[in-house]
Protein backbone atom coordinates (compact mmCIF):
# COMPACT_ATOMS: atom_id res chain seq x y z
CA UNK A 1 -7.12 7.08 81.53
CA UNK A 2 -10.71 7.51 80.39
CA UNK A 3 -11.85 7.21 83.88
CA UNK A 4 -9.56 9.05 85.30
CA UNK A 5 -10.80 12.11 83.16
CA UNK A 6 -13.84 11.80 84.20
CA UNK A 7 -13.24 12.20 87.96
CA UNK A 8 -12.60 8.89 89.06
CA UNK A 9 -10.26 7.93 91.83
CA UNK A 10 -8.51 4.96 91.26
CA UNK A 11 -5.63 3.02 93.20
CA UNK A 12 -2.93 0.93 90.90
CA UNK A 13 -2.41 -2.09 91.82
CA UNK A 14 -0.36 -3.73 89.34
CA UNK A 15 0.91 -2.87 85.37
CA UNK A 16 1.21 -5.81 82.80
CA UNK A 17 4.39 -6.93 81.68
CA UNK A 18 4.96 -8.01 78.42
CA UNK A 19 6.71 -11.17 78.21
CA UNK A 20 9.39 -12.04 78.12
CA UNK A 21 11.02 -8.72 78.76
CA UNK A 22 8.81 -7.78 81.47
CA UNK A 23 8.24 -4.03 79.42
CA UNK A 24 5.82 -2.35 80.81
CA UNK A 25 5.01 0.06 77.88
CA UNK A 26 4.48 -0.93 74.34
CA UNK A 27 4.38 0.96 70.85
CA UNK A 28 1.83 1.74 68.04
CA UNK A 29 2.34 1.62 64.44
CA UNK A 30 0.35 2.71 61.39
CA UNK A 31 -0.18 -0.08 58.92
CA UNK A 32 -0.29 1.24 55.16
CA UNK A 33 0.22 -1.14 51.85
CA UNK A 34 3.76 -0.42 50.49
CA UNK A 35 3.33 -0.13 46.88
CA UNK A 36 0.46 2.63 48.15
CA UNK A 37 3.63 4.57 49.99
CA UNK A 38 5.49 4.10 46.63
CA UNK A 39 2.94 5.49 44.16
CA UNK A 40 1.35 8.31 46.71
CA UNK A 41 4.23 9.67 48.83
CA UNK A 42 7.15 9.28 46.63
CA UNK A 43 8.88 6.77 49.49
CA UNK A 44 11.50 4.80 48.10
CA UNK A 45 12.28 1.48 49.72
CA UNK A 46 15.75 1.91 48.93
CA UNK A 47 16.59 5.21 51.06
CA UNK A 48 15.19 3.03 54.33
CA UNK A 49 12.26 2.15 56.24
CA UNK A 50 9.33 4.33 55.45
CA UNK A 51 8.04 7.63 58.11
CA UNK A 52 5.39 9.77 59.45
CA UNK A 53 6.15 12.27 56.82
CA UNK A 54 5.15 9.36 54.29
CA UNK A 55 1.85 9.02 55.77
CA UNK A 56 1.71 12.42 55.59
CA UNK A 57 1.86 12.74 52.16
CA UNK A 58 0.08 9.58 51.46
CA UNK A 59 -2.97 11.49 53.17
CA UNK A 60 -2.47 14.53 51.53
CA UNK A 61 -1.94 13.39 48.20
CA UNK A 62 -5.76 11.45 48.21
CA UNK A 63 -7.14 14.34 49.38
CA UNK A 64 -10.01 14.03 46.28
CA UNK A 65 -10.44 10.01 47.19
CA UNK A 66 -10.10 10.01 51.17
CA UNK A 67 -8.32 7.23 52.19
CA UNK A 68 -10.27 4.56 54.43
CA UNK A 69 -9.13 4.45 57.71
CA UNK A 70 -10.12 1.43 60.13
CA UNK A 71 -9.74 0.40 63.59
CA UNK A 72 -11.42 -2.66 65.25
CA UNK A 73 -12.55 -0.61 68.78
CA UNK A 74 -12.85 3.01 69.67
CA UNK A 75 -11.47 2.14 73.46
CA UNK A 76 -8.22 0.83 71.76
CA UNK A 77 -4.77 2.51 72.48
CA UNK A 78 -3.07 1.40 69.94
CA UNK A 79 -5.94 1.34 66.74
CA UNK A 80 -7.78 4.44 67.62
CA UNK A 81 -6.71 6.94 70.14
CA UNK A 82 -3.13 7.22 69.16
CA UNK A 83 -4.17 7.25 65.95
CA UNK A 84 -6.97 10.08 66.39
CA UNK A 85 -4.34 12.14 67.99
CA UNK A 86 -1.52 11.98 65.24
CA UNK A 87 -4.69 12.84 63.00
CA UNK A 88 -5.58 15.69 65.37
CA UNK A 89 -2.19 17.33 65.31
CA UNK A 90 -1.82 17.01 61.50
CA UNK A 91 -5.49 18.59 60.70
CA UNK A 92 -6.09 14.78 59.08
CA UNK A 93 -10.54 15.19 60.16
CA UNK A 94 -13.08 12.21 59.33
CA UNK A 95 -15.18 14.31 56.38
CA UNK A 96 -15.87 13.47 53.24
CA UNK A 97 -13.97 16.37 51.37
CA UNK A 98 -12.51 19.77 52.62
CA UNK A 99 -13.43 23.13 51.37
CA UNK A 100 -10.57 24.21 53.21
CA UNK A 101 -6.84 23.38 51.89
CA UNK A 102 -5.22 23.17 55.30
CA UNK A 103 -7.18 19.66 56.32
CA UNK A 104 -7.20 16.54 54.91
CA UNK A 105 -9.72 14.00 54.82
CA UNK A 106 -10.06 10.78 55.52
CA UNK A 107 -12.96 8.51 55.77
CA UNK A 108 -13.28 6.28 59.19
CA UNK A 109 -14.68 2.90 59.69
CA UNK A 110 -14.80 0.58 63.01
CA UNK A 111 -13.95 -3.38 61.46
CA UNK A 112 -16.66 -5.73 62.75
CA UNK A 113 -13.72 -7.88 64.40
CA UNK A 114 -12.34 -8.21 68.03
CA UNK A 115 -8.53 -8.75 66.58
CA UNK A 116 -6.45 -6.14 65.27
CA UNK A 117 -4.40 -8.87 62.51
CA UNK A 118 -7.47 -8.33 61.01
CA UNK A 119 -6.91 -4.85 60.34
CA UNK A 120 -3.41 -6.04 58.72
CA UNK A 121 -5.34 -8.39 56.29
CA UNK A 122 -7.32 -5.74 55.15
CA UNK A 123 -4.75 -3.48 54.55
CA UNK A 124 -3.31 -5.55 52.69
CA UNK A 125 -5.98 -6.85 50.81
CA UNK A 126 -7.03 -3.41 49.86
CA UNK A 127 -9.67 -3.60 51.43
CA UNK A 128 -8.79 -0.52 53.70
CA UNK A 129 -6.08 2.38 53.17
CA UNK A 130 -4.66 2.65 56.72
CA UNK A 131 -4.92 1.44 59.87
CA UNK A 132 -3.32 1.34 63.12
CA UNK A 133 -1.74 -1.62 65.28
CA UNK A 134 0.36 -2.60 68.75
CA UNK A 135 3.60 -3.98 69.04
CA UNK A 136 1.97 -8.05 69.57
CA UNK A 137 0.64 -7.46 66.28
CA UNK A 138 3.37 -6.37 64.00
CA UNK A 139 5.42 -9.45 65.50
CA UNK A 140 3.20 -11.75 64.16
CA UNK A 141 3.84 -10.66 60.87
CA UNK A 142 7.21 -9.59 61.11
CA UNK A 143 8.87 -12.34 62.88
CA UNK A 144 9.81 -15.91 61.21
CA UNK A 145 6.72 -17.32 60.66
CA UNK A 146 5.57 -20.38 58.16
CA UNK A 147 2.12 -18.95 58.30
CA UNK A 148 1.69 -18.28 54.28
CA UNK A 149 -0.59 -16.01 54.63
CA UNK A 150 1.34 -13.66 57.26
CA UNK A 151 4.59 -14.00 55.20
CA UNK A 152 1.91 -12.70 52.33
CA UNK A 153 0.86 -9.82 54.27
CA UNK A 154 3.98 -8.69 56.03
CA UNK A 155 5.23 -8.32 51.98
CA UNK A 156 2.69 -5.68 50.98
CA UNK A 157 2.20 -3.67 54.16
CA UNK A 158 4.12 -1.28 56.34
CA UNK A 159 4.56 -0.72 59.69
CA UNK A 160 5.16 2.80 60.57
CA UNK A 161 6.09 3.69 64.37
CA UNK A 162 4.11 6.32 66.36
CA UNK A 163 6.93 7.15 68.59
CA UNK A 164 4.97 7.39 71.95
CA UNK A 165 5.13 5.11 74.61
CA UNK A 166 2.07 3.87 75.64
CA UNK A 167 2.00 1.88 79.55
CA UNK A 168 0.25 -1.52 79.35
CA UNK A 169 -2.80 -2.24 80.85
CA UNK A 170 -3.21 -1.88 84.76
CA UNK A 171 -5.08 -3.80 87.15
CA UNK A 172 -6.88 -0.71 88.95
CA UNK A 173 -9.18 -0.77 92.16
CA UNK A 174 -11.57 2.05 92.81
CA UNK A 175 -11.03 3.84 95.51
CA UNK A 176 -9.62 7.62 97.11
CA UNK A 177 -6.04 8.29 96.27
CA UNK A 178 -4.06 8.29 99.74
């Protein structure tokens, strides 16, 4: 997509397919610590699975503490541009504080780690406020695991959908567009 912007011509040659279902698009989900949506955004657990409009008001409502956001690479779908666009549309800016009552700020840090389960672990570690993850990576939380320390995590975090599609990867050769 990046590339593409930028003016160059590419041919596609094949999309991933996620297995076993052969999907070819896949879905992002903001990763927050539950008890966080509980005390800051009024969700309760008991009226269903938590929103956008809880993040939202999670954001809002630390307006005077900006809540960490992390992501573990800045060419990442599913961590950082999704993410940056939600932010975009809901005047959420990376500042330390607003002057102006309309935005919301939020602090932004980049995770010195290659993996986004690492971003879960922090979240729920508080370590981190909010963070952003694909569709592999909620699984291996959410799904029956005997991993102790996933089964840990998965009880104190979130996962909120960003309800946009986003197609796999694609295996792309350069090249004019017939």
């Amino acid at each position: 997509l990046g590339a593409e912007l930028l003016g160059v011509r590419l041919n596609i040659l094949a999309i991933y397919g996620t297995l076993p279902s052969q999907e070819t698009t896949y879905h992002s989900y903001f990763v927050v610590r539950k008890e966080d949506l509980i005390r800051s955004a009024q969700y309760k657990p008991e009226t269903g699975e938590p929103t956008l409009e809880h993040i939202e008001k999670y954001l809002r409502a630390l307006k005077q503490n900006p809540a960490r956001f992390i992501y573990h690479d800045r060419f990442s779908t599913s961590s950082y541009f999704l993410p940056a666009l939600y932010f975009k549309t809901h005047d959420v800016f990376a500042m330390r504080q607003s002057i102006n009552p309309n935005l919301t700020p939020i602090q932004v840090d980049r995770l010195l780690s290659t993996s986004s389960t690492d971003l879960v672990y922090q979240i729920a570690d508080k370590k981190a406020d909010l963070a952003a993850v694909w569709d592999g990576t909620k699984k291996k939380f959410t799904e029956a695991t005997t991993d102790p320390t996933k089964v840990d995590a998965n009880s104190k975090v979130s996962f909120i959908p960003i309800p946009t599609d986003v197609p796999n990867d694609f295996l792309v050769a350069s090249g004019l567009r017939p």
